[in-house]
C-alpha atoms as a PDB file:
ATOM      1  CA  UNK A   1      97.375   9.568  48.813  1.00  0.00           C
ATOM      2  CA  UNK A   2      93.982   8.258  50.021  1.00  0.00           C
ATOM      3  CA  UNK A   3      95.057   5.151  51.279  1.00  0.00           C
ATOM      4  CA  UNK A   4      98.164   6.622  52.981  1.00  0.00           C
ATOM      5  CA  UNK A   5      95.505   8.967  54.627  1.00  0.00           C
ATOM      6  CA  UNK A   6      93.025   6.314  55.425  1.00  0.00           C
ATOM      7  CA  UNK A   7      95.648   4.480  57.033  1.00  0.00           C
ATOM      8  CA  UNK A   8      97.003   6.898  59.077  1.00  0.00           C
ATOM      9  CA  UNK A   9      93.640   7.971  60.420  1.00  0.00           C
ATOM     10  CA  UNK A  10      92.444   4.303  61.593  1.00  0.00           C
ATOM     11  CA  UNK A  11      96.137   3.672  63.080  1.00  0.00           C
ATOM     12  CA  UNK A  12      95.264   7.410  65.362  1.00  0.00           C
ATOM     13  CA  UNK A  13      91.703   5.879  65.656  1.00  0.00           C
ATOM     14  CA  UNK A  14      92.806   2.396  66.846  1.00  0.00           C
ATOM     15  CA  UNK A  15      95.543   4.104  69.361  1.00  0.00           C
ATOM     16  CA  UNK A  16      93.213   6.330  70.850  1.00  0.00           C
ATOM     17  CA  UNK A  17      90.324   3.516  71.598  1.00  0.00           C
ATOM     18  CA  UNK A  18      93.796   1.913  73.046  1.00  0.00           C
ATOM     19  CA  UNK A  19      94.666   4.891  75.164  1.00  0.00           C
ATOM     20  CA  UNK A  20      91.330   5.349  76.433  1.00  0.00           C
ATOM     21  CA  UNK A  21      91.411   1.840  77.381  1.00  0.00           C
ATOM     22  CA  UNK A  22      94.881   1.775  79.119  1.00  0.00           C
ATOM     23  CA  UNK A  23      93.181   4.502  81.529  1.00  0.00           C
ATOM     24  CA  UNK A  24      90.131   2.993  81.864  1.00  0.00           C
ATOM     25  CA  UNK A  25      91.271  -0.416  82.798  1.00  0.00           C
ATOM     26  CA  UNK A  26      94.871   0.220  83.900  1.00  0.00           C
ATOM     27  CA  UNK A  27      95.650   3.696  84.792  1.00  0.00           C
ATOM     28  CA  UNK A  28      96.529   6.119  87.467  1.00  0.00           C
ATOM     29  CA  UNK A  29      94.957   5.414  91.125  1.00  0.00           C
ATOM     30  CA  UNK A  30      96.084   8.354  92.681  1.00  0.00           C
ATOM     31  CA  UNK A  31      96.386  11.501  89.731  1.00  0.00           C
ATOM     32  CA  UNK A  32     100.338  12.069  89.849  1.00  0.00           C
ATOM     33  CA  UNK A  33     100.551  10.284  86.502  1.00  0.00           C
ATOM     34  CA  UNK A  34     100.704  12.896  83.767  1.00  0.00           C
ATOM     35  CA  UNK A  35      99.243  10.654  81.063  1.00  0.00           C
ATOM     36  CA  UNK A  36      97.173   8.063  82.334  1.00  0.00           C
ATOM     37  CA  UNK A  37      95.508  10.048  85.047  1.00  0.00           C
ATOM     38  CA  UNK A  38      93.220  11.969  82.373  1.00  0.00           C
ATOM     39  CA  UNK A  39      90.971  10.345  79.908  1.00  0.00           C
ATOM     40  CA  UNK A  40      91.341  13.095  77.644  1.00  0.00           C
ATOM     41  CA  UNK A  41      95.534  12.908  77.573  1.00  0.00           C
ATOM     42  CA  UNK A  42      95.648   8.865  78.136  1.00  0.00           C
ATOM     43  CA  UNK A  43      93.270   8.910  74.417  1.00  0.00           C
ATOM     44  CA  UNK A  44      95.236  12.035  72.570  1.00  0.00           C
ATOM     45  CA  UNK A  45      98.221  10.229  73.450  1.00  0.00           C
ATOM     46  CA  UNK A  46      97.647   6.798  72.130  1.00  0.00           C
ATOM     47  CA  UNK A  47      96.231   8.652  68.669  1.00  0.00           C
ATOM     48  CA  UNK A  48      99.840  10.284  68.181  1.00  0.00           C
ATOM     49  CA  UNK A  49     101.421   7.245  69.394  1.00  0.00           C
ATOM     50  CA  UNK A  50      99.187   5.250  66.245  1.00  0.00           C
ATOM     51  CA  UNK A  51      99.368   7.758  64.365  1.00  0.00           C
ATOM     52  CA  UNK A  52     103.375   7.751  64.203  1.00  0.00           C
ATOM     53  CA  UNK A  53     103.022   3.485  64.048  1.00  0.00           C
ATOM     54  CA  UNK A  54     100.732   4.082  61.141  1.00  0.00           C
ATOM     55  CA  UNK A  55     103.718   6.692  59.127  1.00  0.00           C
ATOM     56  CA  UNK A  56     106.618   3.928  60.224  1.00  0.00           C
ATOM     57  CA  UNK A  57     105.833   1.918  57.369  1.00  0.00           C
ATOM     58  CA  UNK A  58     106.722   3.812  54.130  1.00  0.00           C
ATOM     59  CA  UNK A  59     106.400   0.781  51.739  1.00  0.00           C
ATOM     60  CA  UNK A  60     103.037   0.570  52.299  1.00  0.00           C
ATOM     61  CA  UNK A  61     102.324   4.299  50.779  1.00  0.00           C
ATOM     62  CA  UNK A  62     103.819   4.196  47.670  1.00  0.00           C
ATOM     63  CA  UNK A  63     100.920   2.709  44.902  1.00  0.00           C
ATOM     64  CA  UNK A  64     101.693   0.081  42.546  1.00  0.00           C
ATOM     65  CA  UNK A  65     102.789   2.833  39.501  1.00  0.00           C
ATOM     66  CA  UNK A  66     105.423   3.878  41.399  1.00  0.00           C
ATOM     67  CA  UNK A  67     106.533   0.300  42.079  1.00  0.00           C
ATOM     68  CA  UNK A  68     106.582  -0.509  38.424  1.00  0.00           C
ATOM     69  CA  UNK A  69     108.325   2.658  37.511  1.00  0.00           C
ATOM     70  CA  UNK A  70     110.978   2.420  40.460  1.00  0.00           C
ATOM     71  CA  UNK A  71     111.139  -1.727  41.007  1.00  0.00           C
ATOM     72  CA  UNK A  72     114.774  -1.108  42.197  1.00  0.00           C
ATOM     73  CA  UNK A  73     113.612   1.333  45.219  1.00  0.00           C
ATOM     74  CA  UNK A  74     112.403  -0.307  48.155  1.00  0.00           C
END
């Protein structure tokens, strides 16, 4: 439970310092886009975008008990 946590959190973390930096370096010259024309969205948006990454791996949550109790589930 921790680790699926911890993971999650650092793939929201790593997507919003990406989002942030999509605006600041690419972004929206002239304020018509709706997500890359605000810091605030361009950042919220790459969080849920990492987040979701982070949650598309459900492998990775399971411990090793529940591998050695289930080794036919993938």
């Amino acid at each position: 439970m921790k680790k699926t946590v911890l993971r999650l959190s650092l793939f929201g973390l790593a997507g919003a310092i990406l989002g942030y930096t999509y605006y600041a370096f690419i972004g929206c010259n002239n304020g018509t886009c709706m997500i890359t024309s605000n810091p605030m969205i361009s950042s919220a948006y790459g969080a849920l975008m990492g987040f979701l990454l982070g949650g598309s791996f459900p492998g990775a949550a399971r411990n090793s008990e529940e591998r050695e109790a289930n080794p036919d589930q993938k």
